[in-house]
Protein backbone atom coordinates (compact mmCIF):
# COMPACT_ATOMS: atom_id res chain seq x y z
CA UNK A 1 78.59 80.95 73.45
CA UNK A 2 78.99 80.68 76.77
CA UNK A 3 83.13 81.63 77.34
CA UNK A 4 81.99 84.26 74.57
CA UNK A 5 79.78 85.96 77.15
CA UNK A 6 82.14 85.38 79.99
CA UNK A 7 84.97 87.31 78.11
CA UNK A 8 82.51 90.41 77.42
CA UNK A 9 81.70 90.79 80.64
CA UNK A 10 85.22 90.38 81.82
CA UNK A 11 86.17 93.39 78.82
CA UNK A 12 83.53 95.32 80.39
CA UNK A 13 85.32 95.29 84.27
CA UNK A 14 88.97 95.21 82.87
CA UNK A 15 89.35 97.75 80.18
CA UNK A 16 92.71 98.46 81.21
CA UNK A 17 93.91 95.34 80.14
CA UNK A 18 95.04 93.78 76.56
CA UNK A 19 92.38 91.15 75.53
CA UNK A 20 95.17 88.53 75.62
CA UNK A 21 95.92 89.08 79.12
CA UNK A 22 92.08 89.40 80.27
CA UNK A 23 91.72 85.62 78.84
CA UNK A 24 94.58 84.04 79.91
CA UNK A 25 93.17 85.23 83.53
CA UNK A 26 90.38 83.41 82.42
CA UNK A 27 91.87 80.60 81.75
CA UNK A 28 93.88 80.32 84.74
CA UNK A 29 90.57 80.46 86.47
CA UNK A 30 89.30 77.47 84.26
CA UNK A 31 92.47 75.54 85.09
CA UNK A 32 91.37 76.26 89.04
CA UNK A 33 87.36 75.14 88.16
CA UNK A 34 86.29 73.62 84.65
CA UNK A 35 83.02 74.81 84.74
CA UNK A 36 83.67 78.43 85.95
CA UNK A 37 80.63 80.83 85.68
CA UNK A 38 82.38 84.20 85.98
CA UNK A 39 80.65 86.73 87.93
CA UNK A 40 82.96 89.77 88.22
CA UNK A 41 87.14 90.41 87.26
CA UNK A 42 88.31 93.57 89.62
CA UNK A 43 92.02 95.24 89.07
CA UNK A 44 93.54 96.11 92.44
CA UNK A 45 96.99 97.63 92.61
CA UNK A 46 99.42 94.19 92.90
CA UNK A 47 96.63 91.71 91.70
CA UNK A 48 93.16 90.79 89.97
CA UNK A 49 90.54 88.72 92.29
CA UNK A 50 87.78 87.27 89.68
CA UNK A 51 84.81 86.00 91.59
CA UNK A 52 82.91 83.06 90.20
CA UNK A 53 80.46 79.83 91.26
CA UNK A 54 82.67 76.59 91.46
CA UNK A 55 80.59 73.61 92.16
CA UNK A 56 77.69 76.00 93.42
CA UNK A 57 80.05 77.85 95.69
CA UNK A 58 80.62 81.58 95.17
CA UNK A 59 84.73 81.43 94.67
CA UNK A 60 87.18 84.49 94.48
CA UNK A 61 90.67 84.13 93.66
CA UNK A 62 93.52 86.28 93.86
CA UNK A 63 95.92 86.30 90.83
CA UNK A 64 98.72 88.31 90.73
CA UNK A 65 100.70 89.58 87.49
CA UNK A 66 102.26 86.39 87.06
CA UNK A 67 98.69 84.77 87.21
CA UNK A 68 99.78 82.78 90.06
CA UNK A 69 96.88 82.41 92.69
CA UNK A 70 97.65 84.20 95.83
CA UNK A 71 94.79 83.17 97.92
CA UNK A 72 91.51 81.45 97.24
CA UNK A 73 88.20 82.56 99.32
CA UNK A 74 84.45 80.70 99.47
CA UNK A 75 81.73 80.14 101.48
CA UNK A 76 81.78 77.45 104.25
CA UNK A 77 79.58 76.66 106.48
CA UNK A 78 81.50 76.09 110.10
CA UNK A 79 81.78 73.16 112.24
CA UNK A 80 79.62 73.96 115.21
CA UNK A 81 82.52 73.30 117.97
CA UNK A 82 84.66 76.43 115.81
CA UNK A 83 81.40 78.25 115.34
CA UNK A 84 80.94 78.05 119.97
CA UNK A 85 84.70 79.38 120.25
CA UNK A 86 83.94 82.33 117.72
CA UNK A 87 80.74 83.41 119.31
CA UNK A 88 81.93 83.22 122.74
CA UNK A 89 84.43 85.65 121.41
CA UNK A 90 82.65 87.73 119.88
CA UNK A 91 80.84 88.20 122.69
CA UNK A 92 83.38 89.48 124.91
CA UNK A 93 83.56 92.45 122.61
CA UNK A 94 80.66 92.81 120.52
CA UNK A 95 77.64 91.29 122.79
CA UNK A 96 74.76 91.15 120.13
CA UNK A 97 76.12 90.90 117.14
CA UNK A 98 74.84 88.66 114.55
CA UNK A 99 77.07 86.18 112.48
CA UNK A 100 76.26 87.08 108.89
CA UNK A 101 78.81 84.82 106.78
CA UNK A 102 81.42 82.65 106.71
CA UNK A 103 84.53 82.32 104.51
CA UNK A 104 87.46 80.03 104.01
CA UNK A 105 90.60 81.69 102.89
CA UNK A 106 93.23 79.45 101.96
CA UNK A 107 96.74 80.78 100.95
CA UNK A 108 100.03 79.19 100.18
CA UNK A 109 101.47 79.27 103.43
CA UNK A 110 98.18 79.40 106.12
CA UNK A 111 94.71 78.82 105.86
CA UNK A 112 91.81 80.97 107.94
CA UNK A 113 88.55 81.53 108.46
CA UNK A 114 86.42 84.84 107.82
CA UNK A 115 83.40 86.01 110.04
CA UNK A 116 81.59 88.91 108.88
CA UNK A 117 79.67 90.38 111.76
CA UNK A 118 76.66 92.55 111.42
């Protein structure tokens, strides 16, 4: 019942694509996290990014055509020595600020962190 849900809401936010190839993004997603809960499946130009909760983390992924993952994103919470350095340099720009959240990209090649600032 469950995947049954998961691929009608993934039909509803990918109509342009063949039911085939909306589950076998699905599935590439299970292969990345078992127990999956799909949240939202979004068609950009090169790629699809499918946002779920792994583990009780909110999780996107990047898949391109091929379904290979080009980058993975969740929530982290950052070491407090990191979280000093980014804050000081904020600051030098953007004094008052506030740190909203905090993501950990991770691609094939480099890993980073992202800071959104409100």
């Amino acid at each position: 019942m469950r995947y049954i849900l998961l691929i009608a809401i993934a039909s509803l936010t990918l109509s342009g694509f063949s039911q085939t190839e909306k589950i076998s993004y699905i599935n590439k997603v299970k292969e990345y996290c078992p127990d999956a809960d799909i949240v939202e499946m979004e068609i950009k130009t090169d790629y699809v990014e499918v946002s779920f909760w792994c583990d009780g983390k909110l999780t996107e992924i990047a898949l391109n055509q091929n379904k290979e993952i080009l980058y993975t994103e969740y929530e982290v919470n950052i070491p407090e020595d990191v979280l000093v350095k980014i804050k000081s340099k904020l600051d030098k720009k953007y004094f008052g600020w506030i740190i909203d959240e905090f993501s950990l990209i991770e691609m094939s090649d480099t890993t980073f962190y992202k800071v959104e600032a409100v």
